[in-house]
C-alpha atoms as a PDB file:
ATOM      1  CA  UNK A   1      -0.781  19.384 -22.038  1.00  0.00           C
ATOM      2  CA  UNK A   2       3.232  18.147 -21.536  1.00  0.00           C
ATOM      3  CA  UNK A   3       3.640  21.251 -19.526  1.00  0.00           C
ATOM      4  CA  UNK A   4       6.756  23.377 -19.428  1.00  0.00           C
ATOM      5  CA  UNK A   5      10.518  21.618 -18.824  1.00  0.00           C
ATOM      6  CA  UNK A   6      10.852  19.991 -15.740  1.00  0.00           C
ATOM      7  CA  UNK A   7       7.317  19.890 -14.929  1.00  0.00           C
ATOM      8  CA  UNK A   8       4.890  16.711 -15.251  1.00  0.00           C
ATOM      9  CA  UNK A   9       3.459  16.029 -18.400  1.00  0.00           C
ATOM     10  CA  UNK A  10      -0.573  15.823 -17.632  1.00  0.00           C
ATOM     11  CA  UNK A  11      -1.922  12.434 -18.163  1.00  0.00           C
ATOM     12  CA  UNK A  12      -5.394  11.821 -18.913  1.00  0.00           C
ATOM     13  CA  UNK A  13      -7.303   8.329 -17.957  1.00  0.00           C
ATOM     14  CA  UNK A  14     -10.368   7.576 -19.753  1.00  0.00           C
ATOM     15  CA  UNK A  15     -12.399   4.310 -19.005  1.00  0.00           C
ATOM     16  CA  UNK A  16     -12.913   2.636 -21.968  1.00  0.00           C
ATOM     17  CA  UNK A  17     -16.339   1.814 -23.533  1.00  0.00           C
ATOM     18  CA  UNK A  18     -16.551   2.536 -26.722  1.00  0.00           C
ATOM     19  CA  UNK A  19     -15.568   0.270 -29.531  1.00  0.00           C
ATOM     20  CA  UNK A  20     -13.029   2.266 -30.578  1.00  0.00           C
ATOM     21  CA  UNK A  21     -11.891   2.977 -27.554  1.00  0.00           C
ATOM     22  CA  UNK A  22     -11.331  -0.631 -26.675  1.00  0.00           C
ATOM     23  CA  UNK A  23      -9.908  -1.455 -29.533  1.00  0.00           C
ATOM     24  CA  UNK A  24      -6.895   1.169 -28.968  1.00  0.00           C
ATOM     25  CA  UNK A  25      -6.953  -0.385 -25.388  1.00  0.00           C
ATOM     26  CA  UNK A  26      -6.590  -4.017 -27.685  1.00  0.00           C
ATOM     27  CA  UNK A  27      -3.828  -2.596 -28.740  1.00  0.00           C
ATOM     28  CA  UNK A  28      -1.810  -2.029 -25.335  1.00  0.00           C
ATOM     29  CA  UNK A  29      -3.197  -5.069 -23.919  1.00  0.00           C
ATOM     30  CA  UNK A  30      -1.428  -7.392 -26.522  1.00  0.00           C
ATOM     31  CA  UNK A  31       1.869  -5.552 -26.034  1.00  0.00           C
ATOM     32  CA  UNK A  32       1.323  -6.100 -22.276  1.00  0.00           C
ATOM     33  CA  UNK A  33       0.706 -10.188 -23.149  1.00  0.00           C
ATOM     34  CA  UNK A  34       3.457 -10.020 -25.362  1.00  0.00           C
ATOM     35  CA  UNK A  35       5.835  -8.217 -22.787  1.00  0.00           C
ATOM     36  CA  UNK A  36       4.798 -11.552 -20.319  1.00  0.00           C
ATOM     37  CA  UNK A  37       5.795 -14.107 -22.592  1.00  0.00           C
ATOM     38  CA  UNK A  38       2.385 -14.209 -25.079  1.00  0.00           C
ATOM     39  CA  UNK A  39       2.296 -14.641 -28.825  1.00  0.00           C
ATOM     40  CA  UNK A  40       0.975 -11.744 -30.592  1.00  0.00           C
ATOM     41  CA  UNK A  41      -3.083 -12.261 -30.693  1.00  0.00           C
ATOM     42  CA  UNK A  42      -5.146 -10.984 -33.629  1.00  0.00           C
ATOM     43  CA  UNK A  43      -6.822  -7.725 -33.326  1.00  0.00           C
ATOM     44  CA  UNK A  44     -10.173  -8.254 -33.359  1.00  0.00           C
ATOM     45  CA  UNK A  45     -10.299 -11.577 -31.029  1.00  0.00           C
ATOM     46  CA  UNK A  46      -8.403  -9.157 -28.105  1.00  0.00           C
ATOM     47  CA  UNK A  47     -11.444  -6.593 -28.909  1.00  0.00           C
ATOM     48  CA  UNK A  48     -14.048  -9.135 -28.556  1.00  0.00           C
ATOM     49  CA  UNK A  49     -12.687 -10.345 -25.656  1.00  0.00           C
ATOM     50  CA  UNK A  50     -12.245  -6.910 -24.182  1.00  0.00           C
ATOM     51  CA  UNK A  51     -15.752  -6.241 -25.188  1.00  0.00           C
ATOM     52  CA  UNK A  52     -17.540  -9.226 -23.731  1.00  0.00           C
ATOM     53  CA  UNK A  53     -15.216  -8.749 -20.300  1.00  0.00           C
ATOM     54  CA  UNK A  54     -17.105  -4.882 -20.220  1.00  0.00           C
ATOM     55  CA  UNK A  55     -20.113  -5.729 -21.149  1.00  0.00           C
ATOM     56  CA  UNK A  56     -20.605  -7.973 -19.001  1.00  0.00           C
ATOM     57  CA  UNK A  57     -18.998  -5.963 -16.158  1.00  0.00           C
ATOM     58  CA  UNK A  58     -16.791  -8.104 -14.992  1.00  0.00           C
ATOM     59  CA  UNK A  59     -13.735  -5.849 -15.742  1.00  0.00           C
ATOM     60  CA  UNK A  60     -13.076  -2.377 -16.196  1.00  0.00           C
ATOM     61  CA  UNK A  61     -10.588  -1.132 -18.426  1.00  0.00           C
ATOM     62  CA  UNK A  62      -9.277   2.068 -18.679  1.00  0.00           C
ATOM     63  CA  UNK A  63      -6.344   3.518 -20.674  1.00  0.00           C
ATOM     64  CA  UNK A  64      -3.727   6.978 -20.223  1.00  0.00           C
ATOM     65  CA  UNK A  65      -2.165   9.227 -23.107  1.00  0.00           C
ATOM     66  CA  UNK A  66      -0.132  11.811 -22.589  1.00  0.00           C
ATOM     67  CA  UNK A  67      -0.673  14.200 -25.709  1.00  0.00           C
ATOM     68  CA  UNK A  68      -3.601  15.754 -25.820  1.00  0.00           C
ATOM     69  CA  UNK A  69      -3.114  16.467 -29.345  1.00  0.00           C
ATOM     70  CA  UNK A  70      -2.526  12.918 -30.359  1.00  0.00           C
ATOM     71  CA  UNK A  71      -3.840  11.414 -27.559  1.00  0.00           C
ATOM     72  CA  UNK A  72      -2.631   7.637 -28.190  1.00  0.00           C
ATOM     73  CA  UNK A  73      -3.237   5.565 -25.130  1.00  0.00           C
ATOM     74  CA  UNK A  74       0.425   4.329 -23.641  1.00  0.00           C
ATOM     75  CA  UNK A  75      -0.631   2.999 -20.528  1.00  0.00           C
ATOM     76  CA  UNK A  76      -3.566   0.433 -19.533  1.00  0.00           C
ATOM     77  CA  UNK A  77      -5.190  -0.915 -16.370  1.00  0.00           C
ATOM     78  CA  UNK A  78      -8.090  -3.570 -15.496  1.00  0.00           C
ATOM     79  CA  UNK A  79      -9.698  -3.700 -12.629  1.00  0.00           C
ATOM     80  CA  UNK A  80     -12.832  -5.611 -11.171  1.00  0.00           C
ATOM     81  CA  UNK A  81     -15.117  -5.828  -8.092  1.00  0.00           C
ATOM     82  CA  UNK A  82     -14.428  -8.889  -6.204  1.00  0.00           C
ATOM     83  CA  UNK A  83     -17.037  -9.797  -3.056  1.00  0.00           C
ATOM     84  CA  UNK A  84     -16.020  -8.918   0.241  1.00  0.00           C
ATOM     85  CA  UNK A  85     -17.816 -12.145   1.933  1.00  0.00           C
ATOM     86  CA  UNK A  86     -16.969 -11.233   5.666  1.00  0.00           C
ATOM     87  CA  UNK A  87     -17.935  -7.692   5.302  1.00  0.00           C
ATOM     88  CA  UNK A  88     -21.035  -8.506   3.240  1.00  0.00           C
ATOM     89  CA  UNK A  89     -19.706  -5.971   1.072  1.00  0.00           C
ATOM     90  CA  UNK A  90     -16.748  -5.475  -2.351  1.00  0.00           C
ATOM     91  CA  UNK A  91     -13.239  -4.872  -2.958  1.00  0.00           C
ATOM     92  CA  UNK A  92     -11.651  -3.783  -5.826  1.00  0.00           C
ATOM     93  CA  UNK A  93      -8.798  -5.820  -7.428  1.00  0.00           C
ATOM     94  CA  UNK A  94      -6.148  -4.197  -9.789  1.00  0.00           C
ATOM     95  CA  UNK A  95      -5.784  -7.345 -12.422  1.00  0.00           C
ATOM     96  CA  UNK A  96      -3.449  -5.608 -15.472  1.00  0.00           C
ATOM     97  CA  UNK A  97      -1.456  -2.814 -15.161  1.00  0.00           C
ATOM     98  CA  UNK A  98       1.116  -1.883 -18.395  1.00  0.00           C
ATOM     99  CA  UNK A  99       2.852   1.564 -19.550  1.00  0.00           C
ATOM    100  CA  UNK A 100       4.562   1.417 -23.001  1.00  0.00           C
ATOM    101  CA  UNK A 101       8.236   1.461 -21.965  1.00  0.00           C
ATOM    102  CA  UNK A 102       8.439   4.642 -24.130  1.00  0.00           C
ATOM    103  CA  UNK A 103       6.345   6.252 -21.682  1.00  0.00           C
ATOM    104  CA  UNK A 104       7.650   4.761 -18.556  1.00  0.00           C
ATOM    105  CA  UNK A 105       8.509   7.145 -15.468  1.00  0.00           C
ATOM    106  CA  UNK A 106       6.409   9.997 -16.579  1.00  0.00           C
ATOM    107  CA  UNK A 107       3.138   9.332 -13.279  1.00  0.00           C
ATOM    108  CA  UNK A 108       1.281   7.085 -16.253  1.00  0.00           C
ATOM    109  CA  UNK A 109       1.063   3.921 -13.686  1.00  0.00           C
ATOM    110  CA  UNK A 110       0.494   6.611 -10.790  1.00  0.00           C
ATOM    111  CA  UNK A 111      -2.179   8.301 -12.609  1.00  0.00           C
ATOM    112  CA  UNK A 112      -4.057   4.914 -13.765  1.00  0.00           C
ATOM    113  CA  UNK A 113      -3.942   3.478 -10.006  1.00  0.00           C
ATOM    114  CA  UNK A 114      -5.200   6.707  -8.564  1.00  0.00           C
ATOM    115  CA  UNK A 115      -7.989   6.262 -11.428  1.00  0.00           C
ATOM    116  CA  UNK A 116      -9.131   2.998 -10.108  1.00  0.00           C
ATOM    117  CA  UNK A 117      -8.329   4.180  -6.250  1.00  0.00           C
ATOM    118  CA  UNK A 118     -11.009   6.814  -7.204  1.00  0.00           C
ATOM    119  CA  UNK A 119     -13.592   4.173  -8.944  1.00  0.00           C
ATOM    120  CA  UNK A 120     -13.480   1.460  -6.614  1.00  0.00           C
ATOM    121  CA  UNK A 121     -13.971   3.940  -3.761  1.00  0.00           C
ATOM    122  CA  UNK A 122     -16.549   5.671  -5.188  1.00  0.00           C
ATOM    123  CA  UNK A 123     -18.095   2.003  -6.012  1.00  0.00           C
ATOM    124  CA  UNK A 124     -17.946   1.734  -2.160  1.00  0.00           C
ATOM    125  CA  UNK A 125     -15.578  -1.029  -1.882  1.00  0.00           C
ATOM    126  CA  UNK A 126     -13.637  -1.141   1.293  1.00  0.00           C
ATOM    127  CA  UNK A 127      -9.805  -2.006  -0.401  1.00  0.00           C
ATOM    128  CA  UNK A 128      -8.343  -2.439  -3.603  1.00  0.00           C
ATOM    129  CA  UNK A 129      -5.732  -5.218  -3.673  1.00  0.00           C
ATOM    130  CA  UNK A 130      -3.334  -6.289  -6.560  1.00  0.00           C
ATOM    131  CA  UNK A 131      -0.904  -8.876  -7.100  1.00  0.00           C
ATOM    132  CA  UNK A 132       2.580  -8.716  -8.597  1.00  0.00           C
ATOM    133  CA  UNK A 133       5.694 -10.901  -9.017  1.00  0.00           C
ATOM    134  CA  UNK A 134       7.947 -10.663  -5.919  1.00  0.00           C
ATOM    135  CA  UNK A 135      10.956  -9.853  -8.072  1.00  0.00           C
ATOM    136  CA  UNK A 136       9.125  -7.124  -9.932  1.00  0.00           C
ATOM    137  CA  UNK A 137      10.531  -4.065  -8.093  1.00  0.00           C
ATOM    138  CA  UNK A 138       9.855  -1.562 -10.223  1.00  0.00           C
ATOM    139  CA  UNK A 139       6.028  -2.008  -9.519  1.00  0.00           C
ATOM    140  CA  UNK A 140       6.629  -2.776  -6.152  1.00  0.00           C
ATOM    141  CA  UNK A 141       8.729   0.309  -5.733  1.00  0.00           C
ATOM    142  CA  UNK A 142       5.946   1.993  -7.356  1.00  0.00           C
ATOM    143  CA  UNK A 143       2.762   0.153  -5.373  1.00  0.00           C
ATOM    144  CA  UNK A 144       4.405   1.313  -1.872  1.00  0.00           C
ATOM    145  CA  UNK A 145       4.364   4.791  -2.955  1.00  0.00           C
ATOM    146  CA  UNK A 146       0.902   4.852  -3.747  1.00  0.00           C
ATOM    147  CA  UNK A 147       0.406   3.494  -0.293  1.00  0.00           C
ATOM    148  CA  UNK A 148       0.000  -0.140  -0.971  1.00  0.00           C
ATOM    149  CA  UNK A 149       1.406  -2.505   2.112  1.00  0.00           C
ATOM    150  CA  UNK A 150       1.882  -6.115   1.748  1.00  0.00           C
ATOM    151  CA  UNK A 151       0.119  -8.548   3.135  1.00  0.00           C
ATOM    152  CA  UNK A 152       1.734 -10.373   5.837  1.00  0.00           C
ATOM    153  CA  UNK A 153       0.380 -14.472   6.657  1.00  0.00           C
ATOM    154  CA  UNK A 154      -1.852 -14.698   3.525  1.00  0.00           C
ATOM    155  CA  UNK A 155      -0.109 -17.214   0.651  1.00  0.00           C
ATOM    156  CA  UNK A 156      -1.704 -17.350  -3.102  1.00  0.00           C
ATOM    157  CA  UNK A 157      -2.618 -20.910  -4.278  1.00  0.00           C
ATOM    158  CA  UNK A 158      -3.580 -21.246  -7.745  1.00  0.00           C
ATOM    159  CA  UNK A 159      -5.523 -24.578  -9.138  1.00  0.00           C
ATOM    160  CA  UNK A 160      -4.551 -25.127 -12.848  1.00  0.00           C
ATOM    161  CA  UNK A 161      -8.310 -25.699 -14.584  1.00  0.00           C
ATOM    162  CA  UNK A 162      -6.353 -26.436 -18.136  1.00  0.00           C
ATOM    163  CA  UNK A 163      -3.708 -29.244 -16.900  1.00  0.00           C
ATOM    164  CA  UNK A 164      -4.900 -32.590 -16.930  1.00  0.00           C
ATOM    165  CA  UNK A 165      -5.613 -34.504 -14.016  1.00  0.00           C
ATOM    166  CA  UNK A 166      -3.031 -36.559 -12.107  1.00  0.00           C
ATOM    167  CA  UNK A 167      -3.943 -39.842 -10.601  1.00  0.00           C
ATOM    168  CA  UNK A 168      -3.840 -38.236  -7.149  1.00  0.00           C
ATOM    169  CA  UNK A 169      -6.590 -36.157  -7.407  1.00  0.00           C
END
């Protein structure tokens, strides 16, 4: 329900499981590539790698509409448990997080964060983290709301598996 003027529009988060449902979560998920830089990907390799990352559990996906009488997903989010080796236990990492910019500003991000606040804590994990570009305020802006802090003396290193090796190595 959109509610009356001024007010909120209600935005329900399902986690998707179905095939259907992952396919329509296919569908944000390309935009989302697309919107960092990706070619367009065919339909049904996006669902069958959605599929294969659920079955196998290794993410969670989850999508938000805002019509209940058309409700057409507009805003996705993956998530996954990551081990928590010095607390013998699991956090919970945000991976994706898109809204169509149609549907921007209207507590779709909110709502989908608070979804996988409520899953990973349920799941017992003892944080959920995410990562984001530095010059991406909007989310940032966003994150800090929802009571995210950054992390101060920790720096991200990334090892490129696909470039070939250099002499040096």
């Amino acid at each position: 329900m959109s509610g009356d003027a001024g007010t909120e529009p209600v935005v329900r988060v399902i986690t998707c499981e179905t095939r259907d449902s992952l396919a329509a979560a296919g569908r944000l998920f390309d935009q989302y590539r697309q919107h960092y830089g990706m070619p367009r990907d065919n339909a049904e390799r996006t669902l069958v790698w959605l599929t294969e990352m659920v079955e196998s559990r290794m993410l969670t996906v989850l999508t938000a509409s805002v019509n209940p009488s058309a409700p057409v997903p507009v805003g996705l989010a993956t998530a996954h448990a990551v081990p928590a080796s010095l607390g013998r236990g699991r956090f919970w990492q945000v991976r994706d997080l898109y809204v169509r910019p149609d549907a921007r500003r209207r507590g779709v991000a909110a709502a989908l964060v608070a979804t996988v606040r409520d899953a990973a804590s349920a799941a017992g994990a003892s944080r959920l983290s995410l990562v984001t570009e530095h010059d991406n305020h909007a989310a940032l802006d966003l994150y800090r709301r929802l009571g995210f802090v950054t992390v101060e003396g920790l720096t991200t290193l990334s090892l490129d598996l696909a470039a070939p090796r250099t002499l040096e190595e």
